[in-house]
N, C-alpha and C. Protein backbone atom coordinates (compact mmCIF):
# COMPACT_ATOMS: atom_id res chain seq x y z
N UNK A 1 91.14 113.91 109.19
CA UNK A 1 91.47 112.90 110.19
C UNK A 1 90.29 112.64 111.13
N UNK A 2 89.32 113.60 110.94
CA UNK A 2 87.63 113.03 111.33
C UNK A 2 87.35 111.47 111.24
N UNK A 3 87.35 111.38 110.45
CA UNK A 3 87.27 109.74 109.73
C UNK A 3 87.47 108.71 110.49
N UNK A 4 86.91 107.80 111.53
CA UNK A 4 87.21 107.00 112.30
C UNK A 4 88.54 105.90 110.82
N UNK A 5 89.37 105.67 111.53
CA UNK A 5 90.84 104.43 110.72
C UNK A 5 91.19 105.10 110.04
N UNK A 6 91.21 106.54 109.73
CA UNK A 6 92.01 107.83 108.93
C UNK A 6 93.48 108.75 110.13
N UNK A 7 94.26 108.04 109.72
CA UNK A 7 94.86 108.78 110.90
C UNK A 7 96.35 110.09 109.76
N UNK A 8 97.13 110.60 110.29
CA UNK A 8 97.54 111.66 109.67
C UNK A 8 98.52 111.21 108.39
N UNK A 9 98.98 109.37 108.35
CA UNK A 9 99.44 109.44 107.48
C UNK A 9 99.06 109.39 106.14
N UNK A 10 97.55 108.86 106.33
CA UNK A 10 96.15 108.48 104.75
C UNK A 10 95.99 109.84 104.64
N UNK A 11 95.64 110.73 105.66
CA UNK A 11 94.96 112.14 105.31
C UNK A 11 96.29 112.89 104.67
N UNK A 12 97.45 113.00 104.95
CA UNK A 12 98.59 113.02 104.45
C UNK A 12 98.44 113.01 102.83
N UNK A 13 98.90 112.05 102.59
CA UNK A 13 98.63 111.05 101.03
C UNK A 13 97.73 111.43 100.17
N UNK A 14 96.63 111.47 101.12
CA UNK A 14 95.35 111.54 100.04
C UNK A 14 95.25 113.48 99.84
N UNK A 15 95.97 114.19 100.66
CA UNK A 15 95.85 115.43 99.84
C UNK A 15 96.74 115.80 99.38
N UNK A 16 98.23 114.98 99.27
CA UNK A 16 99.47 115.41 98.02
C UNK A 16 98.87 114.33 97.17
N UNK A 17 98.02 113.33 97.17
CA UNK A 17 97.61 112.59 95.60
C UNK A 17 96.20 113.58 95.26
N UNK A 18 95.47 114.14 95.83
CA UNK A 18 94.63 114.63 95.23
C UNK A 18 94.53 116.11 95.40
N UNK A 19 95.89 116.39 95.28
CA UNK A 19 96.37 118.06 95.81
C UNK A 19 94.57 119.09 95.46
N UNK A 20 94.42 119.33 94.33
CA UNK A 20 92.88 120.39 93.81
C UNK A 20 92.05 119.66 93.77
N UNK A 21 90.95 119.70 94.51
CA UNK A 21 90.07 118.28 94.35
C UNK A 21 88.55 119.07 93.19
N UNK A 22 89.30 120.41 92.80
CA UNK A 22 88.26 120.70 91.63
C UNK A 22 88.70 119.93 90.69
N UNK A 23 89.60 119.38 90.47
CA UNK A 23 90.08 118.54 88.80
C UNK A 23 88.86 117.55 88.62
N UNK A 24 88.30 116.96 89.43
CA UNK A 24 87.54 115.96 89.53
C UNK A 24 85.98 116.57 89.26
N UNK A 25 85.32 115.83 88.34
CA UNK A 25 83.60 116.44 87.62
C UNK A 25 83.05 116.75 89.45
N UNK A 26 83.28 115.14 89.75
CA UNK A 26 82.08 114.74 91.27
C UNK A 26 82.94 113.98 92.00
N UNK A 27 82.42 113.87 93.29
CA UNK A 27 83.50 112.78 94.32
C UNK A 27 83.48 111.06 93.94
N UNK A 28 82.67 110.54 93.02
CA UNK A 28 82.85 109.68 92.78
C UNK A 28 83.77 109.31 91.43
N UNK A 29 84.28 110.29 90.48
CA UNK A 29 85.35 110.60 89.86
C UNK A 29 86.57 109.69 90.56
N UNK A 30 86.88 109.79 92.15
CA UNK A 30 88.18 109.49 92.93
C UNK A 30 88.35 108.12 92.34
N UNK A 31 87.20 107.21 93.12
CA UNK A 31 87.97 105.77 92.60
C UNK A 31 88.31 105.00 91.39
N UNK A 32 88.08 105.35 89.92
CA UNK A 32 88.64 104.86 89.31
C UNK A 32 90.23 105.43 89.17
N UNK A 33 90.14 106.95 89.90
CA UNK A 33 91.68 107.12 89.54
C UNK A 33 92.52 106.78 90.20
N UNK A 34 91.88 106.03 91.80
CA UNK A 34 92.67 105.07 92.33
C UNK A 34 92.66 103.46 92.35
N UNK A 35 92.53 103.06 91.34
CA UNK A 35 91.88 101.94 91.00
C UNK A 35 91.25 101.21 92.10
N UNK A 36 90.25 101.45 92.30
CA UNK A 36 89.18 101.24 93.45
C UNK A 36 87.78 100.22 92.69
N UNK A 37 88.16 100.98 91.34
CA UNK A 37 86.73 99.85 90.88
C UNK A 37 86.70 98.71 90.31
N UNK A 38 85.98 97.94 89.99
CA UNK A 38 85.89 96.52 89.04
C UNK A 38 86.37 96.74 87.95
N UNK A 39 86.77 95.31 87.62
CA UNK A 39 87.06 95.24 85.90
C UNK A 39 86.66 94.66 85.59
N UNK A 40 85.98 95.27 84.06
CA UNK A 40 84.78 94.15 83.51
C UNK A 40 85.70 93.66 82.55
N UNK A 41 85.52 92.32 82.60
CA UNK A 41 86.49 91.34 81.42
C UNK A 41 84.82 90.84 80.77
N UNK A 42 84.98 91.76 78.88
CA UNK A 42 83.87 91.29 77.93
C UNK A 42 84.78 90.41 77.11
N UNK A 43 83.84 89.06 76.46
CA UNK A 43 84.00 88.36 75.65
C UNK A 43 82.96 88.19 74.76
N UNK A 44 82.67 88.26 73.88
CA UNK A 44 80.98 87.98 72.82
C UNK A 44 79.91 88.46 73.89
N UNK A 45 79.32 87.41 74.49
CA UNK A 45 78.16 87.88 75.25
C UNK A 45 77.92 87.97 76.85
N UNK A 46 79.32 87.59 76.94
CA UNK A 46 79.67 87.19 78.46
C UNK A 46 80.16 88.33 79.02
N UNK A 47 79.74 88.95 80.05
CA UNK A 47 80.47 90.30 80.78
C UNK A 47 80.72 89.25 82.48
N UNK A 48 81.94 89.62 82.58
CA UNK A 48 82.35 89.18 84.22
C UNK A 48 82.65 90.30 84.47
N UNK A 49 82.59 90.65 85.84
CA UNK A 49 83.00 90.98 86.86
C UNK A 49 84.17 91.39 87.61
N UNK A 50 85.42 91.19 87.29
CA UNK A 50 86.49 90.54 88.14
C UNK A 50 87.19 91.77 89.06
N UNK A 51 88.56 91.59 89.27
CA UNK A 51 89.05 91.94 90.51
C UNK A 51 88.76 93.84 90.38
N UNK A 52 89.66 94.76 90.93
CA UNK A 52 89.65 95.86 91.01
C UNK A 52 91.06 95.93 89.96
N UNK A 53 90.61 96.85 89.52
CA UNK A 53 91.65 97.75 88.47
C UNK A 53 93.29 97.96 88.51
N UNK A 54 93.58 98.08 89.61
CA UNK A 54 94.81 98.71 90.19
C UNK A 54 95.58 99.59 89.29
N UNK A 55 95.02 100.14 88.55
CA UNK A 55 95.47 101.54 87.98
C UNK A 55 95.57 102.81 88.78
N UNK A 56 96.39 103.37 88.71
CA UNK A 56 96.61 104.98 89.50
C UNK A 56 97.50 104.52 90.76
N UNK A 57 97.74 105.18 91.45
CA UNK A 57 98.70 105.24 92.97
C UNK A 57 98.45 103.98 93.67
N UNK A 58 99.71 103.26 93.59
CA UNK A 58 99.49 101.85 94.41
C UNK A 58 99.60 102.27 95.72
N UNK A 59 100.35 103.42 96.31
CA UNK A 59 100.38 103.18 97.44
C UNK A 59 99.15 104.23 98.56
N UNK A 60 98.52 105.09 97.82
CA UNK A 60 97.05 105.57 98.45
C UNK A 60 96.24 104.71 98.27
N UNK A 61 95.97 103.60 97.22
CA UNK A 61 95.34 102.32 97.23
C UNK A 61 95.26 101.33 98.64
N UNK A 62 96.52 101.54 98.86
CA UNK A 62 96.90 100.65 99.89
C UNK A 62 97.08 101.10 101.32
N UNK A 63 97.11 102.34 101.22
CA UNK A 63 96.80 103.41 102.53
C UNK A 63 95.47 103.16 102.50
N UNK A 64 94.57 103.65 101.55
CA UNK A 64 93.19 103.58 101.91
C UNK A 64 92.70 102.05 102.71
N UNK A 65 93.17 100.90 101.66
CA UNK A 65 92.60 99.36 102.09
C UNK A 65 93.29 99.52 103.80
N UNK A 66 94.41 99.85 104.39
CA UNK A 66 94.50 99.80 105.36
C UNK A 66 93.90 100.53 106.04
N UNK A 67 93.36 101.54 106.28
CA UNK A 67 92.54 102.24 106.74
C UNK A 67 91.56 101.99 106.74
N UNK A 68 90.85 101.23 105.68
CA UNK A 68 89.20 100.21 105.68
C UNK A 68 89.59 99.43 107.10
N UNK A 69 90.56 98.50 106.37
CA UNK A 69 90.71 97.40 107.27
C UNK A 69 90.70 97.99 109.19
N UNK A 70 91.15 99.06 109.31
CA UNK A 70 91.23 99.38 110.61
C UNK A 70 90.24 100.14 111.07
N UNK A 71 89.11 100.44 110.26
CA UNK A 71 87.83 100.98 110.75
C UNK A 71 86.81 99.68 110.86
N UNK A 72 86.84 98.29 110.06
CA UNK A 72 86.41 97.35 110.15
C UNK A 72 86.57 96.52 111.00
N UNK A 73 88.21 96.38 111.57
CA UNK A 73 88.02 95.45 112.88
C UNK A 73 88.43 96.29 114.10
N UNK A 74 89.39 97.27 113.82
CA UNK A 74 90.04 97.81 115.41
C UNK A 74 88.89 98.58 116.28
N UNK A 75 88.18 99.88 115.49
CA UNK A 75 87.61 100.86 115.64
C UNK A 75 86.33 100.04 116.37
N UNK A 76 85.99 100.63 117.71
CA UNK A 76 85.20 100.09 118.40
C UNK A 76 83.76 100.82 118.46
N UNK A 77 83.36 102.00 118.04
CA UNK A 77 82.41 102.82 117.75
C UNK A 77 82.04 102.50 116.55
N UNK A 78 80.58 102.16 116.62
CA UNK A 78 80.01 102.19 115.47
C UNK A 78 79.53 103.34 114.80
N UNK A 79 79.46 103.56 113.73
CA UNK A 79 79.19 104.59 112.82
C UNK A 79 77.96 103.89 111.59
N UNK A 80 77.49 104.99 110.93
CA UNK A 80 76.81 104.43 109.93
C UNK A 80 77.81 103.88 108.66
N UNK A 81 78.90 104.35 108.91
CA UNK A 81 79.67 103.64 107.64
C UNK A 81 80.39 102.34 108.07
N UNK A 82 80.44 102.23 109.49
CA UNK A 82 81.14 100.75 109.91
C UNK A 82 79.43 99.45 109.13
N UNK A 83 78.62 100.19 109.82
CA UNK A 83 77.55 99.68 109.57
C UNK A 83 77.35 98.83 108.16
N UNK A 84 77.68 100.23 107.13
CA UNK A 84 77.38 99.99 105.90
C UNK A 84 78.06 98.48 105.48
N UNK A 85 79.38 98.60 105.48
CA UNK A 85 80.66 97.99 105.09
C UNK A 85 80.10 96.20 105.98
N UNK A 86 79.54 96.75 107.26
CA UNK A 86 78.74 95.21 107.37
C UNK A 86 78.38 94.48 107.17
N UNK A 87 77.55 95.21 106.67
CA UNK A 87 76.70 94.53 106.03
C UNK A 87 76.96 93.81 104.37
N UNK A 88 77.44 94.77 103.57
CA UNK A 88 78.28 94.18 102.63
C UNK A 88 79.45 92.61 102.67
N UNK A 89 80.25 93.18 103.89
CA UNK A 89 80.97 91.80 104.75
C UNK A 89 79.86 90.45 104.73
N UNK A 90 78.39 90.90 105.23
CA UNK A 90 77.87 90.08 105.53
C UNK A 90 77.11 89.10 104.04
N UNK A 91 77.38 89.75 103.43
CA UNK A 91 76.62 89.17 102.06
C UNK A 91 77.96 88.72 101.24
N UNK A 92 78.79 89.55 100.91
CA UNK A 92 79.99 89.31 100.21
C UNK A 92 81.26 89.05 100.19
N UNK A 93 81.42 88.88 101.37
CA UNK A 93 82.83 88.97 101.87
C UNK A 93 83.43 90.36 102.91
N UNK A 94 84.69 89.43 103.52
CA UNK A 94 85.28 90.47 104.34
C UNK A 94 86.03 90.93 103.24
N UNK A 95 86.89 90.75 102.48
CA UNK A 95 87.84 91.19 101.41
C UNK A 95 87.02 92.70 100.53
N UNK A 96 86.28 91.79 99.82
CA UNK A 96 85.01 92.93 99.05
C UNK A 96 84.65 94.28 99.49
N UNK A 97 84.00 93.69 101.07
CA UNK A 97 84.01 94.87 101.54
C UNK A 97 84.93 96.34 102.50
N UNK A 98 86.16 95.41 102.33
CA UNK A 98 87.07 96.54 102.78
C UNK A 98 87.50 97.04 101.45
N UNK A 99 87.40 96.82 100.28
CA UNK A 99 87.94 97.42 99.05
C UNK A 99 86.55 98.53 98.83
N UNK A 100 85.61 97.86 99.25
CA UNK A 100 84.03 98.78 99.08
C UNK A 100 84.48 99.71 99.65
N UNK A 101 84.87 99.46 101.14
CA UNK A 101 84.55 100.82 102.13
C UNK A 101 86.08 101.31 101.55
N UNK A 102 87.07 101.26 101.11
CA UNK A 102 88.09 101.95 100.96
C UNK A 102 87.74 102.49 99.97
N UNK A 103 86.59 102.00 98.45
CA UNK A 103 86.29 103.06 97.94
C UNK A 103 85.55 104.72 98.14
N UNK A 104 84.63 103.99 99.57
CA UNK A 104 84.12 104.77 100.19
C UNK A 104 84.35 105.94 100.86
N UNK A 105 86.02 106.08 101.26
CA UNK A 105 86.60 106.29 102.07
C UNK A 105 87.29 107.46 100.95
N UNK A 106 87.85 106.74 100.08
CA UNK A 106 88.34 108.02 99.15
C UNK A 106 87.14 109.00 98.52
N UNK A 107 85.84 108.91 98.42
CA UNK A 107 84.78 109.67 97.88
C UNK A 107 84.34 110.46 99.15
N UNK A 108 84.43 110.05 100.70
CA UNK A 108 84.06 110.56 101.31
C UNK A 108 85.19 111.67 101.49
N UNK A 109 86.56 111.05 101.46
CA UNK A 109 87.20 112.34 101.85
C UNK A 109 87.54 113.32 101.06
N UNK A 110 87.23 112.85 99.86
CA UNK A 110 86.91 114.11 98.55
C UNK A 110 85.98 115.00 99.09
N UNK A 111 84.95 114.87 99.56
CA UNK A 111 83.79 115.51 99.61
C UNK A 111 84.38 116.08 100.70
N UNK A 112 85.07 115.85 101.91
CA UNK A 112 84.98 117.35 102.98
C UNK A 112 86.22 117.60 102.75
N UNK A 113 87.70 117.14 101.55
CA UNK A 113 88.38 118.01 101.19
C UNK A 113 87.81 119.45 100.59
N UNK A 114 86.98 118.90 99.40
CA UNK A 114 86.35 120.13 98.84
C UNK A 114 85.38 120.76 99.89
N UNK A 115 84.09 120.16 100.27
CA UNK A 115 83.41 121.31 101.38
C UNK A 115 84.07 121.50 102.28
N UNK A 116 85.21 121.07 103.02
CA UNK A 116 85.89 121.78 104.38
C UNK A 116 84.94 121.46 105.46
N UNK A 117 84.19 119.92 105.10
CA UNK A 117 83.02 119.92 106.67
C UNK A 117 83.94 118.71 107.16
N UNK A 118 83.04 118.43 107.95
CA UNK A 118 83.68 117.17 109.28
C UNK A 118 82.91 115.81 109.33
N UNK A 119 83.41 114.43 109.77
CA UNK A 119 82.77 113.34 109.22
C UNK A 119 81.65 113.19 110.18
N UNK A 120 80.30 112.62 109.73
CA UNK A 120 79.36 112.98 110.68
C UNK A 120 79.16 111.33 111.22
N UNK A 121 79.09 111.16 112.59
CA UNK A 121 79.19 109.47 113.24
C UNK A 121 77.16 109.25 112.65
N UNK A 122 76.66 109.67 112.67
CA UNK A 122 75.43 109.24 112.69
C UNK A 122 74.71 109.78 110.98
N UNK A 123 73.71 109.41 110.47
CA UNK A 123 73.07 109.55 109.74
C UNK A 123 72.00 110.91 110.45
N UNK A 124 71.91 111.20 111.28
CA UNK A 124 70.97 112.06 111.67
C UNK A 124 71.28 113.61 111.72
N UNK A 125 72.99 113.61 111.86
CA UNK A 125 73.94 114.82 111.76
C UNK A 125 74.46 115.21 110.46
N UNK A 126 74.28 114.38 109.64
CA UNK A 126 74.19 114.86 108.10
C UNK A 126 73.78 115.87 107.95
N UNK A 127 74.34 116.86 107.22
CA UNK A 127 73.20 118.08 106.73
C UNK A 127 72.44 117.79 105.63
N UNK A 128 71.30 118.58 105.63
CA UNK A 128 70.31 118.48 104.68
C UNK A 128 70.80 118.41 102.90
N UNK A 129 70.22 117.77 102.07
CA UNK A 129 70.38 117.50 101.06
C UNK A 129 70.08 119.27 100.00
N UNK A 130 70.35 120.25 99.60
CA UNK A 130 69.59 121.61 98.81
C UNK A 130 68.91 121.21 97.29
């Protein structure tokens, strides 16, 4: 519940949907199993792009997008991840990028489910890379 727009009912959710978060290779494993990513529609030589998947748990899907959405407009502190998701907004859409940062959002909280650390507001409080 570190997580600026994570409040106890997403953090809730997201650890009875992802009860052992060893099942998963890496933290980016999470979003296709919450359908978080693109779907590529192939035809002969043509690959598109199109919407997100919506395979796996509709409703941590939809916990997460609300929780984007409320770190994107409510949350008045900037962070490097409000930042990120900005900028994305700013090139691609507001839509895009709250599905971005909600993918974001489930990989990040994989990662301090499994390490047990805390969300860091700045890029400078990161710990070092080993």
């Amino acid at each position: 519940m570190t997580i600026p727009g994570v409040g106890p009912v997403v953090s809730l959710a997201f650890t009875s949907t992802i009860d052992i978060p060893q099942r998963f290779k890496n933290s980016k494993a999470v979003g296709p199993i919450l359908g978080l990513t693109p779907k590529l529609n192939e035809s002969g030589e043509s690959k598109r792009v199109g919407c997100i998947s919506l395979c796996g748990d509709v409703m941590m899907r939809t916990l997460l997008y609300e929780a984007a959405q409320t770190l994107m407009i409510n949350v008045r502190k900037w962070s490097w991840l409000k930042a990120w998701a900005m900028n994305i907004a700013k090139r691609r859409g507001m839509r895009k990028a709250i599905v971005a940062l909600a993918r974001r959002l489930a990989v990040i909280m994989h990662r301090m489910m499994s390490d047990g650390t805390e969300f860091c507001w700045t890029r400078n409080d990161l710990p070092a890379a080993i």
